[in-house]
C-alpha atoms as a PDB file:
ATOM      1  CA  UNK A   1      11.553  -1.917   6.536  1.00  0.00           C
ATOM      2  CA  UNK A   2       8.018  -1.598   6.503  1.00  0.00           C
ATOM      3  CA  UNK A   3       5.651   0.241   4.183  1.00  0.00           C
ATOM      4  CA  UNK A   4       1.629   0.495   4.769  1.00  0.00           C
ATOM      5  CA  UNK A   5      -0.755   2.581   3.275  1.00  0.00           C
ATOM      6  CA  UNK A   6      -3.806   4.131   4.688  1.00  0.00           C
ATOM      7  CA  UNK A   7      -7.393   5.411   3.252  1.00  0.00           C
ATOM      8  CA  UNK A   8      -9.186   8.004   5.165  1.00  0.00           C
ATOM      9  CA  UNK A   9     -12.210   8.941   5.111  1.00  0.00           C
ATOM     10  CA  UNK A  10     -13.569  10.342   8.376  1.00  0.00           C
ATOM     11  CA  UNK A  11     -11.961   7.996   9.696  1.00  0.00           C
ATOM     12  CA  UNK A  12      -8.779   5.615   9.416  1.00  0.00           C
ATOM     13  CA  UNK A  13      -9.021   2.750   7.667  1.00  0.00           C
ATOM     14  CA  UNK A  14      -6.063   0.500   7.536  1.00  0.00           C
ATOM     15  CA  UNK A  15      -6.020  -0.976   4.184  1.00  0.00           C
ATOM     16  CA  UNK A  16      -2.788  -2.456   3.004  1.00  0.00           C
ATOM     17  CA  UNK A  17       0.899  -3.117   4.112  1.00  0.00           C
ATOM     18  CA  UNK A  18       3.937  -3.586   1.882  1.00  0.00           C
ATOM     19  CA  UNK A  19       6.824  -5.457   3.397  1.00  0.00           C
ATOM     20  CA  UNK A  20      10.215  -6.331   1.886  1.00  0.00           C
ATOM     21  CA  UNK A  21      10.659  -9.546   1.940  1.00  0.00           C
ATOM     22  CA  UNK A  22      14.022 -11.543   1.368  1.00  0.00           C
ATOM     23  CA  UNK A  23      15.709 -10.434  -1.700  1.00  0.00           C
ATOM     24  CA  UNK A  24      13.741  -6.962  -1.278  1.00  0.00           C
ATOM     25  CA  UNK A  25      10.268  -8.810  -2.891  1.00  0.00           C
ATOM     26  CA  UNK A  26       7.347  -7.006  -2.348  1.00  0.00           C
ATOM     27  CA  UNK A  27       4.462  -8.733  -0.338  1.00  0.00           C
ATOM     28  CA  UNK A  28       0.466  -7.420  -0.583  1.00  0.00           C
ATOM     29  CA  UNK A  29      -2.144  -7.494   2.232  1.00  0.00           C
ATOM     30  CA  UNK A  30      -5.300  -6.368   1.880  1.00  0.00           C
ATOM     31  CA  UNK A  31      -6.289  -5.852   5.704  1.00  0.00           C
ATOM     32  CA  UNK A  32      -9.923  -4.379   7.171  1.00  0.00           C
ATOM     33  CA  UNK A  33     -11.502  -3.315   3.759  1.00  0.00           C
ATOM     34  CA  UNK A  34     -14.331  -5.208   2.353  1.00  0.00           C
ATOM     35  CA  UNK A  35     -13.443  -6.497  -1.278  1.00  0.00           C
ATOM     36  CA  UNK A  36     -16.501  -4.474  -2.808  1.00  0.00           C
ATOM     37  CA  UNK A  37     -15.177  -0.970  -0.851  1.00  0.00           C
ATOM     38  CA  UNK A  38     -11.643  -0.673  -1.664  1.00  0.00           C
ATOM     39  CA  UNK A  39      -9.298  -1.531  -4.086  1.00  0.00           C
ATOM     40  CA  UNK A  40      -5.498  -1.305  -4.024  1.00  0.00           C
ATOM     41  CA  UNK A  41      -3.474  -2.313  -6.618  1.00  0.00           C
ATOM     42  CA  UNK A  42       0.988  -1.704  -6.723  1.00  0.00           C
ATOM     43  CA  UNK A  43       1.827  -1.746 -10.511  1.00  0.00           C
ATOM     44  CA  UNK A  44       5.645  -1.761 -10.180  1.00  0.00           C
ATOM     45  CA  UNK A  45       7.633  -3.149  -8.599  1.00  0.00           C
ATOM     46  CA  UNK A  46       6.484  -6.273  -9.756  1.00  0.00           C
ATOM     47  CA  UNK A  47       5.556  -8.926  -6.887  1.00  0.00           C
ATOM     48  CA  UNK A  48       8.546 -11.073  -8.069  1.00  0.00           C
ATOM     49  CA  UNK A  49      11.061  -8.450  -8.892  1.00  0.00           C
ATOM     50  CA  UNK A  50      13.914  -7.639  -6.649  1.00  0.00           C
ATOM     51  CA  UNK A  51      14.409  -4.039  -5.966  1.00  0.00           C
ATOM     52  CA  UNK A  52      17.990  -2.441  -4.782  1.00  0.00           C
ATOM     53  CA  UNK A  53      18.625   0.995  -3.930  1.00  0.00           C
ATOM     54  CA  UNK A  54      16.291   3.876  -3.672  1.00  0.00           C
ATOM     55  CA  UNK A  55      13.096   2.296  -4.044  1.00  0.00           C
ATOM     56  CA  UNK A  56      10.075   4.317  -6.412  1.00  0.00           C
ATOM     57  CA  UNK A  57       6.581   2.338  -6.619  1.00  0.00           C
ATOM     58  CA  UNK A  58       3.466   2.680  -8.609  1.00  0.00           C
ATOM     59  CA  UNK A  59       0.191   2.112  -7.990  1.00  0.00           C
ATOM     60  CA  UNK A  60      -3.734   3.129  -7.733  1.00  0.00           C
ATOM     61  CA  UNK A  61      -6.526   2.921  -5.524  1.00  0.00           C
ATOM     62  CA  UNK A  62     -10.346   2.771  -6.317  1.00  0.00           C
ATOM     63  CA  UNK A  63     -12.799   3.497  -3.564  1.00  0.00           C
ATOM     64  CA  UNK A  64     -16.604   3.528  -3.191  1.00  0.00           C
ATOM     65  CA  UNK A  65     -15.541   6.867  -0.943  1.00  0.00           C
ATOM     66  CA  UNK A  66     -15.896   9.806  -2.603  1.00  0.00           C
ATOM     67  CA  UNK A  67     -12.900  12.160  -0.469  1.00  0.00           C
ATOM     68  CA  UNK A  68     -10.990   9.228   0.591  1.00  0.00           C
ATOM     69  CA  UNK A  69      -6.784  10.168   0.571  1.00  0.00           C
ATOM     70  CA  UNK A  70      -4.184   7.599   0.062  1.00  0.00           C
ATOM     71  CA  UNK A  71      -0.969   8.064   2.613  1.00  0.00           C
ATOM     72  CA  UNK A  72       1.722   6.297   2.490  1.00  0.00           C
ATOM     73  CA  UNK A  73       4.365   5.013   5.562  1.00  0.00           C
ATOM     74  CA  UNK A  74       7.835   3.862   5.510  1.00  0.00           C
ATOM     75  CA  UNK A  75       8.744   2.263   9.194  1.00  0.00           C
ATOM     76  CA  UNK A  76       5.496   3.558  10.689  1.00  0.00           C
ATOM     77  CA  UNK A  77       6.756   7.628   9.746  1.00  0.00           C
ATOM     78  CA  UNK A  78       4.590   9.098   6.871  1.00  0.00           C
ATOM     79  CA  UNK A  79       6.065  10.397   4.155  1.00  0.00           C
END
């Protein structure tokens, strides 16, 4: 399973992917947002704590964009 989540703002900008990794670990990217533009941070799970069943995550974003909206996709479908 794969989870990413986009920021739009006229248009799409890609900026992170979650992935479950073995032992259902979370992995961050930051992809295609400039370090000064975007910020994304997951607060739980944890990056080292294993995760079984129905999965709920926390998290924020900060943005220099003042009507950017955060979506989020499981297997490329958003929810």
């Amino acid at each position: 399973m794969s989870i990413s989540l986009e920021i739009k703002n006229n248009k799409k900008l890609l900026v992170a992917f979650l992935s479950l990794l073995l032992l259902s670990v979370f992995s961050l990217k930051i992809v295609n947002a400039k370090s000064d533009d975007t910020k994304i941070y997951i607060d739980v799970p944890y990056s080292t704590q294993q995760v079984d069943g129905k999965l709920n995550y926390q998290g924020w974003v900060m943005s220099e964009y003042k009507n950017a909206k955060v979506k989020v996709y499981v297997d490329g479908e958003e929810q």
